[in-house]
Protein backbone atom coordinates (compact mmCIF):
# COMPACT_ATOMS: atom_id res chain seq x y z
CA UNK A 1 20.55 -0.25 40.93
CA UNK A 2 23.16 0.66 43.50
CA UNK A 3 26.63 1.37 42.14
CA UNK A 4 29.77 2.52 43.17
CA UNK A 5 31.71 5.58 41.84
CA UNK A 6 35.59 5.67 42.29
CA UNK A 7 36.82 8.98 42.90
CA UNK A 8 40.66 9.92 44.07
CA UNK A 9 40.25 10.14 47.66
CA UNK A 10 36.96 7.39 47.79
CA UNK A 11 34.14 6.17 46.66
CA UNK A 12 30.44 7.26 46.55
CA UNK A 13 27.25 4.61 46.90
CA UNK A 14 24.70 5.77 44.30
CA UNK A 15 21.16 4.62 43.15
CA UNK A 16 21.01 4.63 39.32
CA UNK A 17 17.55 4.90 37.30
CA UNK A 18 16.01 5.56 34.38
CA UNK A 19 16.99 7.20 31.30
CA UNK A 20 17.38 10.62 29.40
CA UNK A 21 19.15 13.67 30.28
CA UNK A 22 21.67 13.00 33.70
CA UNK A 23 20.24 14.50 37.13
CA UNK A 24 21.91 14.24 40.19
CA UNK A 25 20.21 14.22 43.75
CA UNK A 26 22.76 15.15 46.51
CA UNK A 27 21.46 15.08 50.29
CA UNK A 28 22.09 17.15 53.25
CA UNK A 29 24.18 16.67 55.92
CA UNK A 30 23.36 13.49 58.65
CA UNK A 31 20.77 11.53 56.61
CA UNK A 32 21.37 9.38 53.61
CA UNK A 33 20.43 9.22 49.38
CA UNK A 34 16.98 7.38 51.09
CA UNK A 35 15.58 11.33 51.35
CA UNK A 36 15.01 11.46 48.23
CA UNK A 37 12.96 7.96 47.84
CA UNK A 38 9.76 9.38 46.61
CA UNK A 39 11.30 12.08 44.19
CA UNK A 40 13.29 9.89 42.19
CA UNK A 41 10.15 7.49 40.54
CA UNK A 42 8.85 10.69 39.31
CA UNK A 43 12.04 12.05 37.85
CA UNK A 44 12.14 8.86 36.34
CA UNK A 45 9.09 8.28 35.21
CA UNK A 46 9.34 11.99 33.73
CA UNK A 47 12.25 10.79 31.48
CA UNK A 48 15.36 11.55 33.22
CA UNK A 49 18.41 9.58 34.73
CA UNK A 50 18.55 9.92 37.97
CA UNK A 51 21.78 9.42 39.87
CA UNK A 52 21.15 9.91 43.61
CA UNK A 53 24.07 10.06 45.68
CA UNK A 54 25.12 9.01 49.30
CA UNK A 55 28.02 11.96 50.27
CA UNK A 56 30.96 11.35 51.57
CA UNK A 57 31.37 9.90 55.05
CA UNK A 58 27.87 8.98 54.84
CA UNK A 59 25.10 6.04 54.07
CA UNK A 60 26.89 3.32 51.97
CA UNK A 61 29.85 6.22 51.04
CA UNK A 62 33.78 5.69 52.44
CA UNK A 63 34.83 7.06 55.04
CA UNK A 64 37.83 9.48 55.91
CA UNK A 65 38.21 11.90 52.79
CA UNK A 66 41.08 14.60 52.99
CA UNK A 67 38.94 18.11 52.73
CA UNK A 68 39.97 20.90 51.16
CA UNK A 69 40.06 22.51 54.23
CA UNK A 70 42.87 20.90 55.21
CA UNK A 71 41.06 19.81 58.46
CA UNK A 72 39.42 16.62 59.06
CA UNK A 73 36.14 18.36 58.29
CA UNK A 74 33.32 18.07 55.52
CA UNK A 75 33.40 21.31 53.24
CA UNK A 76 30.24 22.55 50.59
CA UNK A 77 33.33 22.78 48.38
CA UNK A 78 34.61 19.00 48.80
CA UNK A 79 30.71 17.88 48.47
CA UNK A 80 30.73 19.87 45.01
CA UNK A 81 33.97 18.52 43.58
CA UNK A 82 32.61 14.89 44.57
CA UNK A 83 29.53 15.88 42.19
CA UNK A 84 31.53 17.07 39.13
CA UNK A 85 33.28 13.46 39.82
CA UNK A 86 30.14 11.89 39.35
CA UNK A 87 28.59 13.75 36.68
CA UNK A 88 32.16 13.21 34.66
CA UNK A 89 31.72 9.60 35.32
CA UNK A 90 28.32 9.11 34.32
CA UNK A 91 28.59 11.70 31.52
CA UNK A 92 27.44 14.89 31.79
CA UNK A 93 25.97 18.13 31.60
CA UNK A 94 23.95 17.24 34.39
CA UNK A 95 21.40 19.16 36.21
CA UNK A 96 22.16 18.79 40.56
CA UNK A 97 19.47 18.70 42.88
CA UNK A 98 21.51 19.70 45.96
CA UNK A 99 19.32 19.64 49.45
CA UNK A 100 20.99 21.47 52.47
CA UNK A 101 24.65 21.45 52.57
CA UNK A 102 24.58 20.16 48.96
CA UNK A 103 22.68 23.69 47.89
CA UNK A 104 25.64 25.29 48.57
CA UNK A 105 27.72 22.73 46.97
CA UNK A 106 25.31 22.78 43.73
CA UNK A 107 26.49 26.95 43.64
CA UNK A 108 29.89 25.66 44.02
CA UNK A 109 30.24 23.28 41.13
CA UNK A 110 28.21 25.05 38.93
CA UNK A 111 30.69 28.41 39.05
CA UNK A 112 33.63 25.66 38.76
CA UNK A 113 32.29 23.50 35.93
CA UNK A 114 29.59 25.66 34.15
CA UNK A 115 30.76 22.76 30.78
CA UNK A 116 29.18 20.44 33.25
CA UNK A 117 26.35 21.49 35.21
CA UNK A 118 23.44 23.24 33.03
CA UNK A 119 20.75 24.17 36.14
CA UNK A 120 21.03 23.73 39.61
CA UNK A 121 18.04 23.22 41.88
CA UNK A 122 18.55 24.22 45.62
CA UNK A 123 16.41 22.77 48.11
CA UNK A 124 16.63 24.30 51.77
CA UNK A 125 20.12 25.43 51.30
CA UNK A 126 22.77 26.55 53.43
CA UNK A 127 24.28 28.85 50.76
CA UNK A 128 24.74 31.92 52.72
CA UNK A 129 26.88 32.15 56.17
CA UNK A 130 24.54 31.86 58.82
CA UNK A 131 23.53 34.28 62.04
CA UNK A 132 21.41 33.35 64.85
CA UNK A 133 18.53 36.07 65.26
CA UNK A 134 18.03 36.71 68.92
CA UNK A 135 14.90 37.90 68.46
CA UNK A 136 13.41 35.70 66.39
CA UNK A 137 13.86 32.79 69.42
CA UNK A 138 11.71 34.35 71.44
CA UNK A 139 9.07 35.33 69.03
CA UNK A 140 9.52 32.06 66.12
CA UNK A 141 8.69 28.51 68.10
CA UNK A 142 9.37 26.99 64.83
CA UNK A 143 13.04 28.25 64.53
CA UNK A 144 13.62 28.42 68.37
CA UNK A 145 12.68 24.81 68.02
CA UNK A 146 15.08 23.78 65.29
CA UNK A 147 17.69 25.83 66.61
CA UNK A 148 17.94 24.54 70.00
CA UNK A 149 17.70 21.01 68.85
CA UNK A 150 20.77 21.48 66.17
CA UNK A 151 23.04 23.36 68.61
CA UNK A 152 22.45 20.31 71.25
CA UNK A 153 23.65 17.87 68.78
CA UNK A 154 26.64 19.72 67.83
CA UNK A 155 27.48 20.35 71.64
CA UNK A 156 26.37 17.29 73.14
CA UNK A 157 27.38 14.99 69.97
CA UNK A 158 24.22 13.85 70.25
CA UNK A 159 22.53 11.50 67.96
CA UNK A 160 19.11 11.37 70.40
CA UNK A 161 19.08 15.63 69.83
CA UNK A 162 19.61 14.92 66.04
CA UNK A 163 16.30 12.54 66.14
CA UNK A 164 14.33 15.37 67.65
CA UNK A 165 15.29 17.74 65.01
CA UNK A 166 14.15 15.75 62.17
CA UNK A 167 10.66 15.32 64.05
CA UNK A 168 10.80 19.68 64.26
CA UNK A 169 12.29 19.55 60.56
CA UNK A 170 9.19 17.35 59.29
CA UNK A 171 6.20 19.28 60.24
CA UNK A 172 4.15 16.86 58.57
CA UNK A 173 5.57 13.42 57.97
CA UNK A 174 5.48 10.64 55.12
CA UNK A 175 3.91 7.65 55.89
CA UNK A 176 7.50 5.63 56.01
CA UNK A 177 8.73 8.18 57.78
CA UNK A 178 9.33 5.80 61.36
CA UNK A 179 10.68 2.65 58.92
CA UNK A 180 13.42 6.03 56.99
CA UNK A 181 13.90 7.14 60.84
CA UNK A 182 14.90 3.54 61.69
CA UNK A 183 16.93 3.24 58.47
CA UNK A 184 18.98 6.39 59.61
CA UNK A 185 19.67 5.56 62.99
CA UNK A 186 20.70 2.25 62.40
CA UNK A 187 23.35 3.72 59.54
CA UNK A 188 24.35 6.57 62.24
CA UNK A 189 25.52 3.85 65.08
CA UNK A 190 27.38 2.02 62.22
CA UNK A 191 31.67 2.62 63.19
CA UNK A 192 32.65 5.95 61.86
CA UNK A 193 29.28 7.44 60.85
CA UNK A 194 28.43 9.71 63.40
CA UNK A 195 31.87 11.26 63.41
CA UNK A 196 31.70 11.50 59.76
CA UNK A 197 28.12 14.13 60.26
CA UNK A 198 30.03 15.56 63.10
CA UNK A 199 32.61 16.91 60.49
CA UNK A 200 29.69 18.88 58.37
CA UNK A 201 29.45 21.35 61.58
CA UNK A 202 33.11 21.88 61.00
CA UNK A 203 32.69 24.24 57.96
CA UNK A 204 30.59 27.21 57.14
CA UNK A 205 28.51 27.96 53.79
CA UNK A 206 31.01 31.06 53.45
CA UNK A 207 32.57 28.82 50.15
CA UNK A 208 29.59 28.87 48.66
CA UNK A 209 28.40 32.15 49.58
CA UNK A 210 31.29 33.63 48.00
CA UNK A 211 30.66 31.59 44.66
CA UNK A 212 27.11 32.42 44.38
CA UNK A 213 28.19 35.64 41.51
CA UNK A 214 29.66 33.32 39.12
CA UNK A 215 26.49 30.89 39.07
CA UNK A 216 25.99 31.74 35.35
CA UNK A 217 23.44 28.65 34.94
CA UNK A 218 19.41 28.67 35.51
CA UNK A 219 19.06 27.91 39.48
CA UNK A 220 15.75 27.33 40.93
CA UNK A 221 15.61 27.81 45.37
CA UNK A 222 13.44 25.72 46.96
CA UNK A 223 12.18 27.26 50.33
CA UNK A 224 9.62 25.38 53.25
CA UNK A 225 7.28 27.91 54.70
CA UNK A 226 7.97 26.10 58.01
CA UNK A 227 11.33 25.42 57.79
CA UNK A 228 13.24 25.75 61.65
CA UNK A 229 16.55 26.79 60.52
CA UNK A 230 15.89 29.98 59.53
CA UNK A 231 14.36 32.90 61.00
CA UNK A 232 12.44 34.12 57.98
CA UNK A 233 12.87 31.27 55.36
CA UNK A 234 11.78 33.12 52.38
CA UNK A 235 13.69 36.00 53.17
CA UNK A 236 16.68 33.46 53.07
CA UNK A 237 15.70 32.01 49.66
CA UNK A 238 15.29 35.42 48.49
CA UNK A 239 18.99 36.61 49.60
CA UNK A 240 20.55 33.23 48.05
CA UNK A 241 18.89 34.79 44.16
CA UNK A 242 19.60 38.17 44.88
CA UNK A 243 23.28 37.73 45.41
CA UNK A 244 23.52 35.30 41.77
CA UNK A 245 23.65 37.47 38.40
CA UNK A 246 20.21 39.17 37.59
CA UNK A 247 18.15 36.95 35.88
CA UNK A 248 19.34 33.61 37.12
CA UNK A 249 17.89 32.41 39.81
CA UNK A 250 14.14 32.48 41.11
CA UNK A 251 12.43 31.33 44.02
CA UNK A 252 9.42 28.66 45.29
CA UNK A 253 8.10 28.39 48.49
CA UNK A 254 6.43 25.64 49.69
CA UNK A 255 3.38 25.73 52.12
CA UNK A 256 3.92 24.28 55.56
CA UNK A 257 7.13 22.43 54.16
CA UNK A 258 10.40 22.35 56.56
CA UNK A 259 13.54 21.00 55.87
CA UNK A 260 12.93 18.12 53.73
CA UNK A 261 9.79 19.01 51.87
CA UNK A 262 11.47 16.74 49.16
CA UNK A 263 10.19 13.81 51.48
CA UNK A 264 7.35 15.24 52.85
CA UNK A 265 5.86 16.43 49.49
CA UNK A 266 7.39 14.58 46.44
CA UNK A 267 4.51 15.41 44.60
CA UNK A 268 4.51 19.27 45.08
CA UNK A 269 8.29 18.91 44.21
CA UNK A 270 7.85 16.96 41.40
CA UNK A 271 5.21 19.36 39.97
CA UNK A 272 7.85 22.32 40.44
CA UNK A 273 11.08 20.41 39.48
CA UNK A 274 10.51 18.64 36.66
CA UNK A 275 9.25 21.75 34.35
CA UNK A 276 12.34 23.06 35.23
CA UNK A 277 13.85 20.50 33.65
CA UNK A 278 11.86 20.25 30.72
CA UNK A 279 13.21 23.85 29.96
CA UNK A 280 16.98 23.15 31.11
CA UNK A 281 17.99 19.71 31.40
CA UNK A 282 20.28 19.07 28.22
CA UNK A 283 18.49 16.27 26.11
CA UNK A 284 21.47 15.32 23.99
CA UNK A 285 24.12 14.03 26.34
CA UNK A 286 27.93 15.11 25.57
CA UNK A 287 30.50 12.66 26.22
CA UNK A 288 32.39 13.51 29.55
CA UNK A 289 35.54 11.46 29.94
CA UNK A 290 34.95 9.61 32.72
CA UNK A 291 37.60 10.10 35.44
CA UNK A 292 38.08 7.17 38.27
């Protein structure tokens, strides 16, 4: 069931299911709450209410939200207070699945809210401020690959260089994976869509870098093998934990995976996510005052 949430600035499309202890899926920048279409039935089916959330500017969200930033831009810290909106509204502590851009918002909200957010799971985040490795283009096809294809898009505002990233980014793809591509594409030509992606390359993870110390919360990093936007993914993954409190954070990699192994591999993320939630998902809800 799709619903709306009202927050001060907008509101957020969202896909609301099952039942038990809240968890909230937030996508990456440029695609839609559709990435996580074959994650969510097992959440579900594992006992858990699943709210998964379009972000602002994008899929079925409003447009035009002030940012932080002051700068008609899309921050990790405006995605994160968005998700403390939602969790407040459907009643939290919640548990946030953040993929991409969103993994640095999860670090955000859960050093501003710790009351509301109990574990964080990070799925091929941008967490850490970025650097391109010279070396690595010449040696990593994979990442020279990805790179390329993202730094046409920004420079070209290109949605046909977007498309061919997501076929690098999916090294092995679902079988909807044409009908999803379709989906996107046709949401990305609707008025104001594109520009609203554009505004994601506008902002750097350096917000959520700089939060990643007060992350007092269980926080599980997700990591493809053959993920493009990175030079040496697990060393990435690794870095994100290492800079969070001893203790707090651990890391999974995921064979042959690349940036939305979520899609490509439900199953293998199911089988990793949802024990995680067995031990930290909060089973008896505490009322949240919702805020509109």
């Amino acid at each position: 069931m799709t619903e709306y949430v009202t927050l001060e600035h907008g509101r957020l499309a969202c896909d609301v299911a099952g039942d038990g202890p809240l968890v909230v899926l937030s996508h990456g920048m440029g695609t839609v709450r559709q990435d996580f279409r074959h994650l969510v039935g097992p959440l579900v089916a594992a006992g858990y209410r699943v709210v998964n959330v379009d972000m602002r500017g994008h899929g079925e969200s409003s447009l035009d939200w002030p940012s932080v930033t002051g700068k008609a831009a899309i921050s990790r810290t405006d995605v994160a207070g968005d998700l403390l909106g939602v969790i407040r509204h459907f009643g939290g502590p919640a548990v946030i699945l953040g993929h991409s851009l969103s993994g640095g918002s999860a670090t955000i909200a859960a050093a501003q809210a710790p009351e509301l957010v109990s574990a964080i799971v990070e799925i091929e985040p941008f967490t850490l401020t970025q650097s391109l490795h010279i070396g690595a283009l010449f040696a990593r096809r994979r990442y020279r690959r990805g790179m390329v294809r993202l730094a046409l898009t920004a420079m070209l505002n290109s949605p046909d260089w977007w498309r061919r990233y997501l076929d690098v980014a999916y090294p092995t793809k679902p079988a909807d994976f044409g009908e999803y591509l379709a989906g996107l594409e046709n949401t990305l030509r609707q008025p104001g869509r594109w520009a609203e992606f554009m505004k994601t390359q506008k902002t750097t993870p350096a917000d959520a870098q700089a939060r990643l110390a007060d992350v007092r919360c269980p926080a599980l990093v997700i990591m493809g093998s053959a993920e493009p936007d990175w030079a040496d993914p697990e060393a990435e993954a690794n870095a994100i934990v290492a800079a969070m409190p001893e203790g707090a954070g651990r890391v999974v990699m995921v064979d042959n995976g690349g940036h939305y192994p979520h899609a490509q591999f439900a199953d293998r993320i199911a089988a990793v996510v949802i024990p995680f939630l067995e031990q930290h998902a909060v089973r008896e809800q505490t009322a949240v005052t919702i805020m509109r």
